[in-house]
PDB file of N, CA and C in Angstrom:
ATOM      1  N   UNK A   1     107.980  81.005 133.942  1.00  0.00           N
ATOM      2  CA  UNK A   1     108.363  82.091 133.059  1.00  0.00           C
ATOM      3  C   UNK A   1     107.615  81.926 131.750  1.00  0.00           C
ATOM      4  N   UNK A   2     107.131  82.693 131.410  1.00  0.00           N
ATOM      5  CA  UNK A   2     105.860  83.080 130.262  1.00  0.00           C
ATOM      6  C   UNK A   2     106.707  84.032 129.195  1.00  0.00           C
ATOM      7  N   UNK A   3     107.274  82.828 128.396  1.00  0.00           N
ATOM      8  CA  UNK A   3     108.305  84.326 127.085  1.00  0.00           C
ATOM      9  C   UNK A   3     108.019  83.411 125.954  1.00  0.00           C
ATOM     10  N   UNK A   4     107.340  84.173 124.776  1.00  0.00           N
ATOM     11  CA  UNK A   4     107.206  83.568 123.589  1.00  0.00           C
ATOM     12  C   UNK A   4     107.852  84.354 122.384  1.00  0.00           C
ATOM     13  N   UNK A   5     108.316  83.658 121.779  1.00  0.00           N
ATOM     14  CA  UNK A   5     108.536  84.487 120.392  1.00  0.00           C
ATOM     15  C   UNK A   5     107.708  84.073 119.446  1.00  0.00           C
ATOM     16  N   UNK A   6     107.347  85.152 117.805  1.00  0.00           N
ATOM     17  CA  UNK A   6     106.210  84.776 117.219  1.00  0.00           C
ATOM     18  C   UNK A   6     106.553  86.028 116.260  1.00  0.00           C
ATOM     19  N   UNK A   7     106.083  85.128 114.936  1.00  0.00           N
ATOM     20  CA  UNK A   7     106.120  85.996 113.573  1.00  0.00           C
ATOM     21  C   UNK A   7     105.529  87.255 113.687  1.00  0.00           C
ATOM     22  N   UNK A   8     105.707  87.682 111.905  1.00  0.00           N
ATOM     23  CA  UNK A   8     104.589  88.776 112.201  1.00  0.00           C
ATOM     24  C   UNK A   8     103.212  88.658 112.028  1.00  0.00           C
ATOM     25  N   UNK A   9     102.550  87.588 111.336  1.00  0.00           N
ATOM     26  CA  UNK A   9     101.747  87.115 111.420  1.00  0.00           C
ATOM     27  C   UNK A   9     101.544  86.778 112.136  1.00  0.00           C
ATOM     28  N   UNK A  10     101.674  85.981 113.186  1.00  0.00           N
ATOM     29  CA  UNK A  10     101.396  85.603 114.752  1.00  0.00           C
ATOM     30  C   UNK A  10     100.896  86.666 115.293  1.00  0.00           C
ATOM     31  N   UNK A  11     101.498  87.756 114.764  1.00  0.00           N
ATOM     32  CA  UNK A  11     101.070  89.158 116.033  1.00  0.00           C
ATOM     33  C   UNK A  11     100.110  90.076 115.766  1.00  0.00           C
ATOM     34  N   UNK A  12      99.586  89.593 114.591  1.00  0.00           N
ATOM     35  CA  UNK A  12      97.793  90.116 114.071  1.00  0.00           C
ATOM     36  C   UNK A  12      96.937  89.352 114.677  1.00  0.00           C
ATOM     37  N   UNK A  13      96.894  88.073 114.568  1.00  0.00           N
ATOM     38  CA  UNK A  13      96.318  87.120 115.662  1.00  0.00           C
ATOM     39  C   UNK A  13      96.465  87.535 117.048  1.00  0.00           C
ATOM     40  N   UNK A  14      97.316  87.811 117.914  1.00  0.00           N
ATOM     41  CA  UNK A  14      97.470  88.219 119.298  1.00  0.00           C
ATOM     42  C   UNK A  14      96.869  89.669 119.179  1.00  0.00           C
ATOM     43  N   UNK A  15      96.887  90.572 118.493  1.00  0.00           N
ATOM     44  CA  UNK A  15      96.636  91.922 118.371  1.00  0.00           C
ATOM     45  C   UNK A  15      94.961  91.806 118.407  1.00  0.00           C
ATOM     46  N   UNK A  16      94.570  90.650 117.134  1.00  0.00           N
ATOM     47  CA  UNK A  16      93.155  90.631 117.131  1.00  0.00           C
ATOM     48  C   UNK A  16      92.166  89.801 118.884  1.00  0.00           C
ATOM     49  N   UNK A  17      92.940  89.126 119.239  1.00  0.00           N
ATOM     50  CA  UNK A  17      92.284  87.993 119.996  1.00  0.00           C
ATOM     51  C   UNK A  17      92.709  88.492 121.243  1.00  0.00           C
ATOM     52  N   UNK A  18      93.058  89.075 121.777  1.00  0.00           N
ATOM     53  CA  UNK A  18      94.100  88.973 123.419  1.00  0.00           C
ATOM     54  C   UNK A  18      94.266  90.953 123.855  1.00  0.00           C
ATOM     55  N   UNK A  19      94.194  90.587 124.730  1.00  0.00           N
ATOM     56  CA  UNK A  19      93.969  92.651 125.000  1.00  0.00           C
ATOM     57  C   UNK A  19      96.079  92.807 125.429  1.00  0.00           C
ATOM     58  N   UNK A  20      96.521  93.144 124.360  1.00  0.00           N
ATOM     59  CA  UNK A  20      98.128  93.342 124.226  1.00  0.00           C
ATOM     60  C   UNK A  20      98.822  94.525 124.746  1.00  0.00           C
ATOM     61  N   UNK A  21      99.487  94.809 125.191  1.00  0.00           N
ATOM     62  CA  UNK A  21     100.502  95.975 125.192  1.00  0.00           C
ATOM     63  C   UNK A  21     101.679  96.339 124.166  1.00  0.00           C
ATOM     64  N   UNK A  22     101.869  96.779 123.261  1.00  0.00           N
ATOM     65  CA  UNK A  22     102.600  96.634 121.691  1.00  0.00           C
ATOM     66  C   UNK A  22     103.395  97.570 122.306  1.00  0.00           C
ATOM     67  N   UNK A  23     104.641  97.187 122.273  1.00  0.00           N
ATOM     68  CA  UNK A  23     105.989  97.992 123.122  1.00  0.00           C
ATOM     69  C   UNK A  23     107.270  98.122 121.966  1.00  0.00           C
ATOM     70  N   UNK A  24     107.286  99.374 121.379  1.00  0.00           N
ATOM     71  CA  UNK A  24     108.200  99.728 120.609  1.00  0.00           C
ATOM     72  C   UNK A  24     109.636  99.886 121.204  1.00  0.00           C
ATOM     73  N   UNK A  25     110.712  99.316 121.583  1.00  0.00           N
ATOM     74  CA  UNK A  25     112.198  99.263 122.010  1.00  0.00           C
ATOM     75  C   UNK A  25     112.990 100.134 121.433  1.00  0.00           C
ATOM     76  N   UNK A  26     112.533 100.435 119.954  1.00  0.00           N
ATOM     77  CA  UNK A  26     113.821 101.202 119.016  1.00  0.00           C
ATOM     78  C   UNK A  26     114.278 102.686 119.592  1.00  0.00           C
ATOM     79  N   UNK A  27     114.937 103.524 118.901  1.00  0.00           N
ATOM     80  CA  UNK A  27     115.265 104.821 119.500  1.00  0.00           C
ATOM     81  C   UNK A  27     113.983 105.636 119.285  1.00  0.00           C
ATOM     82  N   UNK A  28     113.524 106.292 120.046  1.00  0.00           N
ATOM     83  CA  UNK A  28     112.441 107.104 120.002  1.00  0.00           C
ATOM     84  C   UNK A  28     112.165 107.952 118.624  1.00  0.00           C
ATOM     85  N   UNK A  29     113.733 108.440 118.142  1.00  0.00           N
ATOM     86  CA  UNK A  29     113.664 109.020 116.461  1.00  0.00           C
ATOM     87  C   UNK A  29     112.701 107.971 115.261  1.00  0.00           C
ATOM     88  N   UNK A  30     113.254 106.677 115.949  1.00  0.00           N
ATOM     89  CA  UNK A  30     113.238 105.880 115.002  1.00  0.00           C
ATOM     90  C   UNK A  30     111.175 105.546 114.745  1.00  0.00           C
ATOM     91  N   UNK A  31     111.158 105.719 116.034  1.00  0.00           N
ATOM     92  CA  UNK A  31     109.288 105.055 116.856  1.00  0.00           C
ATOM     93  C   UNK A  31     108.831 106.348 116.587  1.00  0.00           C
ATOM     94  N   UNK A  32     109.482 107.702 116.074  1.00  0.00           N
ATOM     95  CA  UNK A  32     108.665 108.871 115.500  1.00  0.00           C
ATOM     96  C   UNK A  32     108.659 108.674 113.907  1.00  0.00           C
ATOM     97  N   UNK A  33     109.786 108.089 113.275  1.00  0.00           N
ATOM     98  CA  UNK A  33     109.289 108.015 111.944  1.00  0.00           C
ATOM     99  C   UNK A  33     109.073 106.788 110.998  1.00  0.00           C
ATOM    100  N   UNK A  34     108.101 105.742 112.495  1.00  0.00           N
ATOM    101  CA  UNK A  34     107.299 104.771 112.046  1.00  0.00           C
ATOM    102  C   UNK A  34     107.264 103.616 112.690  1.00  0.00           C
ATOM    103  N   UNK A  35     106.296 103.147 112.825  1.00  0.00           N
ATOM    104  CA  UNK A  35     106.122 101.904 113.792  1.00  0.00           C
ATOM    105  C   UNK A  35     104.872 101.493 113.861  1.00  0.00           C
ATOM    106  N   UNK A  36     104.700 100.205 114.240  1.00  0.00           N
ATOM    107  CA  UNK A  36     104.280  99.310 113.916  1.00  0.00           C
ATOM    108  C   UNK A  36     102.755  99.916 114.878  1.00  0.00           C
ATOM    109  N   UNK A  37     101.442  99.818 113.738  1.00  0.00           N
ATOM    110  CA  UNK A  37     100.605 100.549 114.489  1.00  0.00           C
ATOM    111  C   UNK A  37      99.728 100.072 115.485  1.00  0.00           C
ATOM    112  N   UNK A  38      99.549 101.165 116.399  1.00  0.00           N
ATOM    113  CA  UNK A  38      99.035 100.433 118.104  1.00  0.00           C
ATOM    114  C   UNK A  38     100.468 100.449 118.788  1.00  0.00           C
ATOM    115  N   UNK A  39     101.583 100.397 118.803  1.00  0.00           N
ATOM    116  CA  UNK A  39     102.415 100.196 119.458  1.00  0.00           C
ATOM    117  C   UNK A  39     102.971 101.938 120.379  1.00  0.00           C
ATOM    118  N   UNK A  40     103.371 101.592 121.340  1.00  0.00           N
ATOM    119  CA  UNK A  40     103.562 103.219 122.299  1.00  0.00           C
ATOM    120  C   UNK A  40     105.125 102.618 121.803  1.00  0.00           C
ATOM    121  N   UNK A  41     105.549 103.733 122.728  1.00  0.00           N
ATOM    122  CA  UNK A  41     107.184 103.699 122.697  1.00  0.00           C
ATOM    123  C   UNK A  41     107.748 103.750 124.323  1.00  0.00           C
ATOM    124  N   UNK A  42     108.960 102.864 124.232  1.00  0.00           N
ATOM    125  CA  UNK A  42     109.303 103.184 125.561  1.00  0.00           C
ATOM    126  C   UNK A  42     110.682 102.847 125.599  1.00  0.00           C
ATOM    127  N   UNK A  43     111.593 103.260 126.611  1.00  0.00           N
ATOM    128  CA  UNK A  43     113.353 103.175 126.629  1.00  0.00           C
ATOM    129  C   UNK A  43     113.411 101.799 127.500  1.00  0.00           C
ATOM    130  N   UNK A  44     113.737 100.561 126.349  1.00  0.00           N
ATOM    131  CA  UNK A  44     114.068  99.608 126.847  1.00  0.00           C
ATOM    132  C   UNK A  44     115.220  98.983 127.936  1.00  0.00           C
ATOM    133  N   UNK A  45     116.314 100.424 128.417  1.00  0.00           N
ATOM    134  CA  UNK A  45     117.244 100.457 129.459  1.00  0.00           C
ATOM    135  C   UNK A  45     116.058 100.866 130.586  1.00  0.00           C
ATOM    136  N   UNK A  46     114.882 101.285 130.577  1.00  0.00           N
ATOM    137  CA  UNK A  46     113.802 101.311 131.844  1.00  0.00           C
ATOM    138  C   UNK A  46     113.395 100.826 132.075  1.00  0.00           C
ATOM    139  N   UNK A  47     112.442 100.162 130.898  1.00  0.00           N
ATOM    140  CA  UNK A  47     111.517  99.261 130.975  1.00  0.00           C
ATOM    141  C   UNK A  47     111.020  98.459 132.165  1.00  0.00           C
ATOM    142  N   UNK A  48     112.196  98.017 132.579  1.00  0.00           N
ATOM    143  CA  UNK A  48     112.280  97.081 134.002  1.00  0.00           C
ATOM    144  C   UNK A  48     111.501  97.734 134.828  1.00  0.00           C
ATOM    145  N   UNK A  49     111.744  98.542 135.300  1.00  0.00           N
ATOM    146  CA  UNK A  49     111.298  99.538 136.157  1.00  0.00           C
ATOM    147  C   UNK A  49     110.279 100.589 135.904  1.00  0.00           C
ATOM    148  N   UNK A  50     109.939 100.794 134.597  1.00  0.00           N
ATOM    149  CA  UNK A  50     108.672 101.600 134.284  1.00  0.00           C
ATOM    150  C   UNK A  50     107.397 100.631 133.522  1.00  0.00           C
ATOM    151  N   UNK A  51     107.383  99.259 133.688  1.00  0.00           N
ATOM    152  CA  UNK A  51     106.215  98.651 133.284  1.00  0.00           C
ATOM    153  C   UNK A  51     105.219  99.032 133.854  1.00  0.00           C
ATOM    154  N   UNK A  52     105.354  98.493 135.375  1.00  0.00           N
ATOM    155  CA  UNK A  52     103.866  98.775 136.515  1.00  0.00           C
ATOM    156  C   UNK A  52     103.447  99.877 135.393  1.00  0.00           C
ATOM    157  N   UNK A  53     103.953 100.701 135.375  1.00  0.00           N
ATOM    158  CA  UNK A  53     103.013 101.879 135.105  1.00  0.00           C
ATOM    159  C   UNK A  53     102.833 102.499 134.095  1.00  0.00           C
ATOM    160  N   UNK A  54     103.374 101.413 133.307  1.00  0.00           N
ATOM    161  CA  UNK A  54     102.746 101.930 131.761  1.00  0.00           C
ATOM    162  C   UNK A  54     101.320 100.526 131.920  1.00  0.00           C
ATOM    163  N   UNK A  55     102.070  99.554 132.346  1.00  0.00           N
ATOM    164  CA  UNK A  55     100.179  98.737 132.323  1.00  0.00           C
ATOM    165  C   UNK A  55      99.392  99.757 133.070  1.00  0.00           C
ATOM    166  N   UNK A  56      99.644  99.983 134.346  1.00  0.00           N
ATOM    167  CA  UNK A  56      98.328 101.028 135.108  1.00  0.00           C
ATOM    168  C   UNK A  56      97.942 101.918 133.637  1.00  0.00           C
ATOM    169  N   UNK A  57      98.987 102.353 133.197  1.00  0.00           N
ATOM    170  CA  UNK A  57      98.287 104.006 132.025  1.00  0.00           C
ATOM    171  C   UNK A  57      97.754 103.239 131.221  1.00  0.00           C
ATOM    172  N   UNK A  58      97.778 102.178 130.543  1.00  0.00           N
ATOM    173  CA  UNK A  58      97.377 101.647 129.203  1.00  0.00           C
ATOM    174  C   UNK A  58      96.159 100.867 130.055  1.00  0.00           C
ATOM    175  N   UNK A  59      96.403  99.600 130.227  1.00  0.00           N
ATOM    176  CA  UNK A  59      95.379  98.656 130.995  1.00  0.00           C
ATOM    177  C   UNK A  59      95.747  98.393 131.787  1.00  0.00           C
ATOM    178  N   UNK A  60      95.219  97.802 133.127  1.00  0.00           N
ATOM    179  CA  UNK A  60      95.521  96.696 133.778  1.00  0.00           C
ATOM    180  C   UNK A  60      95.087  95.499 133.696  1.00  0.00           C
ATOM    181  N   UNK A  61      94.193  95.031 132.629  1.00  0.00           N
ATOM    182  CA  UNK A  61      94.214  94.008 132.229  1.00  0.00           C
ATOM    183  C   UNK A  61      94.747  93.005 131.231  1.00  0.00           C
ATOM    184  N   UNK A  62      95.910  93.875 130.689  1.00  0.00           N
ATOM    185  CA  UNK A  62      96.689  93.212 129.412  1.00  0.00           C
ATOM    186  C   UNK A  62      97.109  91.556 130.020  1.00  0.00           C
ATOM    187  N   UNK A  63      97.019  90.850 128.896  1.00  0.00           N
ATOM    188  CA  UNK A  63      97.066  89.470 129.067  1.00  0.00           C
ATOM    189  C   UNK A  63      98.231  89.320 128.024  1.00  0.00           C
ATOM    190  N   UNK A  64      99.148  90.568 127.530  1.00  0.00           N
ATOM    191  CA  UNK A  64     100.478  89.754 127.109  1.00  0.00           C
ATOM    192  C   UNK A  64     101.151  91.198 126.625  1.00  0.00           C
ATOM    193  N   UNK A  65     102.092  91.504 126.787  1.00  0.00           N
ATOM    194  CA  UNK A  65     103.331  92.318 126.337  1.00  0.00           C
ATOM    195  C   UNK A  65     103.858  92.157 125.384  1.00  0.00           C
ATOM    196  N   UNK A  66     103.835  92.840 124.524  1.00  0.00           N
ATOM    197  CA  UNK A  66     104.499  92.468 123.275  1.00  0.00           C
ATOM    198  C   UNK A  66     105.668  93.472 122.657  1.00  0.00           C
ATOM    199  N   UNK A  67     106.622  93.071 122.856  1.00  0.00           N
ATOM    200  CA  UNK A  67     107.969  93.895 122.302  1.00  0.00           C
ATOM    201  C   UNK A  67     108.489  93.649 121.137  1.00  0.00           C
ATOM    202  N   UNK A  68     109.062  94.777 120.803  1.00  0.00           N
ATOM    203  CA  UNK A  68     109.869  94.847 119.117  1.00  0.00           C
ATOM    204  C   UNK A  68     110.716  95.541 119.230  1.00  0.00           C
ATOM    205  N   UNK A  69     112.258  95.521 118.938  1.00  0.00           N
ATOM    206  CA  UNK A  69     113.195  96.477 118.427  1.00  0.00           C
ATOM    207  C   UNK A  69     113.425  96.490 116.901  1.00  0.00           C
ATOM    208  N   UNK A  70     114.228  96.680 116.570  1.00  0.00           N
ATOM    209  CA  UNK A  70     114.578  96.499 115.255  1.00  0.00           C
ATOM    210  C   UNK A  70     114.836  95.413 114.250  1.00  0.00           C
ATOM    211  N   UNK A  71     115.674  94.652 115.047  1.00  0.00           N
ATOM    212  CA  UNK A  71     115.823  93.101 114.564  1.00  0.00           C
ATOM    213  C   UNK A  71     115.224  92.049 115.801  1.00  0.00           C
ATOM    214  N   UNK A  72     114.959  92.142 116.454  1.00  0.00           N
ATOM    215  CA  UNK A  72     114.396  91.277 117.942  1.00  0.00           C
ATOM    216  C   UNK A  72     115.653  90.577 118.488  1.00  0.00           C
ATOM    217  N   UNK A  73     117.029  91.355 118.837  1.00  0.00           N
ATOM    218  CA  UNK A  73     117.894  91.016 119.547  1.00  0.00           C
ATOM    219  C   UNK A  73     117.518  91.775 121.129  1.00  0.00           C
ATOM    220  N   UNK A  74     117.306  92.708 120.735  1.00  0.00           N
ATOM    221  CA  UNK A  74     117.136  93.985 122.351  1.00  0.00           C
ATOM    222  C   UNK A  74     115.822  93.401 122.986  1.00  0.00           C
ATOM    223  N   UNK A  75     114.717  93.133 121.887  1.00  0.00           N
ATOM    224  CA  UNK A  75     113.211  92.823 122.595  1.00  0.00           C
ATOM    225  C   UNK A  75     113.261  91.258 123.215  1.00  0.00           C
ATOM    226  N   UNK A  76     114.026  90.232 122.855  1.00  0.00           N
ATOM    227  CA  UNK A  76     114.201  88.993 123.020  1.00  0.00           C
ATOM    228  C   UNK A  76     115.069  88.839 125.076  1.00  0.00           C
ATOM    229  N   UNK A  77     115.684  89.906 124.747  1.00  0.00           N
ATOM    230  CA  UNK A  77     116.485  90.095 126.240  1.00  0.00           C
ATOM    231  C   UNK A  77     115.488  90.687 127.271  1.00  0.00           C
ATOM    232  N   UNK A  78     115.104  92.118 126.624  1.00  0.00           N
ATOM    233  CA  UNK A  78     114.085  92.530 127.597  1.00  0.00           C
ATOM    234  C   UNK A  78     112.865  92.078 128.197  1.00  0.00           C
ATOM    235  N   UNK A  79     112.260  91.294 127.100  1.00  0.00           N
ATOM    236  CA  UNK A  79     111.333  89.958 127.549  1.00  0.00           C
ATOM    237  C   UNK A  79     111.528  89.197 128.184  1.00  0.00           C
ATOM    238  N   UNK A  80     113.043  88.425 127.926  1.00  0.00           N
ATOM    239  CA  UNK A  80     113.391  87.433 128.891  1.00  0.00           C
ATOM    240  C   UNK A  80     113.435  87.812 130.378  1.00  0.00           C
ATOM    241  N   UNK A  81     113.832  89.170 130.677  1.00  0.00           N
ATOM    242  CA  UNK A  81     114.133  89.890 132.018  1.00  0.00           C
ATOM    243  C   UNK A  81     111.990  89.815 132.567  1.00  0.00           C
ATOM    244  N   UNK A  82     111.523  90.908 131.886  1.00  0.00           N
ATOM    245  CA  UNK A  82     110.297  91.136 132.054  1.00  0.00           C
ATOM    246  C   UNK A  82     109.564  89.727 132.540  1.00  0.00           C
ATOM    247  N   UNK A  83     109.981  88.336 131.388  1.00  0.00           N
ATOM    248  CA  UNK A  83     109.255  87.083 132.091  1.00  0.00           C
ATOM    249  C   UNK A  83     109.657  86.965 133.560  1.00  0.00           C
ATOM    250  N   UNK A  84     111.119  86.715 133.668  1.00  0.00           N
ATOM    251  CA  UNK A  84     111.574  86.283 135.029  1.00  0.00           C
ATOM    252  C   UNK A  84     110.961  87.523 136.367  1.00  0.00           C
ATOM    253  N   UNK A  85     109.682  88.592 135.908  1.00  0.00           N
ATOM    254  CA  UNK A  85     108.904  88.874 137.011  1.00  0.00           C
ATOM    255  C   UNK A  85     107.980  88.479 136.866  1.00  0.00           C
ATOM    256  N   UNK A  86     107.672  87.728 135.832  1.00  0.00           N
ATOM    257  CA  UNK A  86     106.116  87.272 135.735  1.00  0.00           C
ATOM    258  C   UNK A  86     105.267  87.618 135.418  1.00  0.00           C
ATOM    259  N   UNK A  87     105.578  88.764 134.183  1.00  0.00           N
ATOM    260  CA  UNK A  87     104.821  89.235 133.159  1.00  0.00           C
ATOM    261  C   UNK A  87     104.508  88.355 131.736  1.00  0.00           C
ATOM    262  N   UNK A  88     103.898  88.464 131.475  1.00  0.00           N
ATOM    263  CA  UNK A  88     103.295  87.547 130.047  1.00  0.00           C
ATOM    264  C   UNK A  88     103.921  88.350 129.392  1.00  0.00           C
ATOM    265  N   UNK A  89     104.756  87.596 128.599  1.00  0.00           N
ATOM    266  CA  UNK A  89     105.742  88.534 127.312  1.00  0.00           C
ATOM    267  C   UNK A  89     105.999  87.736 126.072  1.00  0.00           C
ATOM    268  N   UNK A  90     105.924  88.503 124.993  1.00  0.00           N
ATOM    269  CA  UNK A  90     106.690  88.512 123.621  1.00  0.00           C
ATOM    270  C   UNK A  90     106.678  89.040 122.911  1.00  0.00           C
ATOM    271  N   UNK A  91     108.132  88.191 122.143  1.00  0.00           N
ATOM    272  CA  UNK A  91     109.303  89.259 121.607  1.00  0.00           C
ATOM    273  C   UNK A  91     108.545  88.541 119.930  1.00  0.00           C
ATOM    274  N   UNK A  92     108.819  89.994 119.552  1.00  0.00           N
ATOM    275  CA  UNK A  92     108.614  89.822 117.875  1.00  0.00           C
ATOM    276  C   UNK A  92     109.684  89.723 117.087  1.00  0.00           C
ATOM    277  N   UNK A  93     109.673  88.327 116.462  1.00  0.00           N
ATOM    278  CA  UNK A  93     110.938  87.636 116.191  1.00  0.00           C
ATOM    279  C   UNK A  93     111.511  88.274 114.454  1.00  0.00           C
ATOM    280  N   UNK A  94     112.792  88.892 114.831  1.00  0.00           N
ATOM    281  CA  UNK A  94     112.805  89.608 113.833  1.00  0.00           C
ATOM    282  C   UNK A  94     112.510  90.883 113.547  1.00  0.00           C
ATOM    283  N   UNK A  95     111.789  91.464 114.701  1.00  0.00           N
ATOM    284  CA  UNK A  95     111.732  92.684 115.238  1.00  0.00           C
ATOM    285  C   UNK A  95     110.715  93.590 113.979  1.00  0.00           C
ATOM    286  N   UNK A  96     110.941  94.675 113.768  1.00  0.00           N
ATOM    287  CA  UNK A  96     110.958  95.833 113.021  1.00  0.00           C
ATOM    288  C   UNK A  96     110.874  95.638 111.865  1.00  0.00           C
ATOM    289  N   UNK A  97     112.328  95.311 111.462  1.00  0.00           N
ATOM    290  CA  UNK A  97     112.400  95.103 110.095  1.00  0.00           C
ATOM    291  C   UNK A  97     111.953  93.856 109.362  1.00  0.00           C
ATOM    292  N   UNK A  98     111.982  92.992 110.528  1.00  0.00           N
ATOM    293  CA  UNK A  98     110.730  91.623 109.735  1.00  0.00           C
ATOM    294  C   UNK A  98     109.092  91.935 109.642  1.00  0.00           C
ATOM    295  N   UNK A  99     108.790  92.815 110.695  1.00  0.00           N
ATOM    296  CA  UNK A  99     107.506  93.023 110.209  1.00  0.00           C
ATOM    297  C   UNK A  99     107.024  93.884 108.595  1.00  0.00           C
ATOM    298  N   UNK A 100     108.320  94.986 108.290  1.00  0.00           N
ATOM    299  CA  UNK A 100     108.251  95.576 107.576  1.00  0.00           C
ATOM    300  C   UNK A 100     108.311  94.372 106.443  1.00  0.00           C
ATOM    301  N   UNK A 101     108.711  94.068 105.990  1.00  0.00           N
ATOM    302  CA  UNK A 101     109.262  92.953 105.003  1.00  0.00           C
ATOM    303  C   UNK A 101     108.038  92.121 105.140  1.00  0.00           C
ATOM    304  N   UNK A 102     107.264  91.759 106.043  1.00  0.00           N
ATOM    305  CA  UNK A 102     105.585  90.868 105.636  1.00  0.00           C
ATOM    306  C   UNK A 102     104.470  92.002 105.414  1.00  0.00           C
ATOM    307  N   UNK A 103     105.002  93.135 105.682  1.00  0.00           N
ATOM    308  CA  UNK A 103     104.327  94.174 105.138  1.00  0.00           C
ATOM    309  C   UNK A 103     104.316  94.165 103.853  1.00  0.00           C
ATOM    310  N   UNK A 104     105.523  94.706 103.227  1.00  0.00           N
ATOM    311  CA  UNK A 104     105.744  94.538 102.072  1.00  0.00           C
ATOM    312  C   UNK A 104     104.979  93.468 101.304  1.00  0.00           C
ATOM    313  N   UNK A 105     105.139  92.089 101.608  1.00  0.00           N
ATOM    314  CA  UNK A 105     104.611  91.278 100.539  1.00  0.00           C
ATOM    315  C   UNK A 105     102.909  91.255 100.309  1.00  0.00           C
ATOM    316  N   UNK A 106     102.471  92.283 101.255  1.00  0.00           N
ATOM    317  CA  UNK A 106     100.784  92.396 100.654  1.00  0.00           C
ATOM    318  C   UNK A 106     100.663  94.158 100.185  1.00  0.00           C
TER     319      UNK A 106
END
């Protein structure tokens, strides 16, 4: 099982170096009025079942999944599920509003 968690800094590094899938969890209202950029949106009660084919639409070569909800309680679970098929996953620790907040300080 392949599940990492990682700052927000960590995830400019993975964004820059690694071909990612940036998976927005929050309510779709929320992923329309802002989110973290590069990231799609998707209903983390599916997810399970609609990956295959968001990698087929995006890449099929992504070498890691990367999820965010709001605080990284929802993305930390859904990752954990997503590892136990053997997807390369992680959860952005702190979600949303921690990235916003290392935003902030530049």
């Amino acid at each position: 099982m392949k599940l990492k968690l990682i700052s927000p800094e960590d995830l400019e590094t993975y964004l820059l170096h690694y071909n990612c899938l940036l998976i927005d969890l929050r309510d779709k209202e929320d992923f329309q009025n802002g989110h973290i950029p590069g990231a799609v949106w998707a209903d983390w009660e599916k997810l399970d079942t609609n990956i295959k084919y968001m990698l087929d639409e995006y890449n099929s070569n992504i070498e890691w999944i990367i999820l965010y909800c709001d605080r990284g309680n929802i993305s930390l679970l859904t990752a954990r599920d997503l590892a136990r098929h053997g997807y390369n996953v992680i959860s952005l620790g702190g979600g949303y509003n921690n990235w916003q907040k290392h935003m902030n300080m530049f």
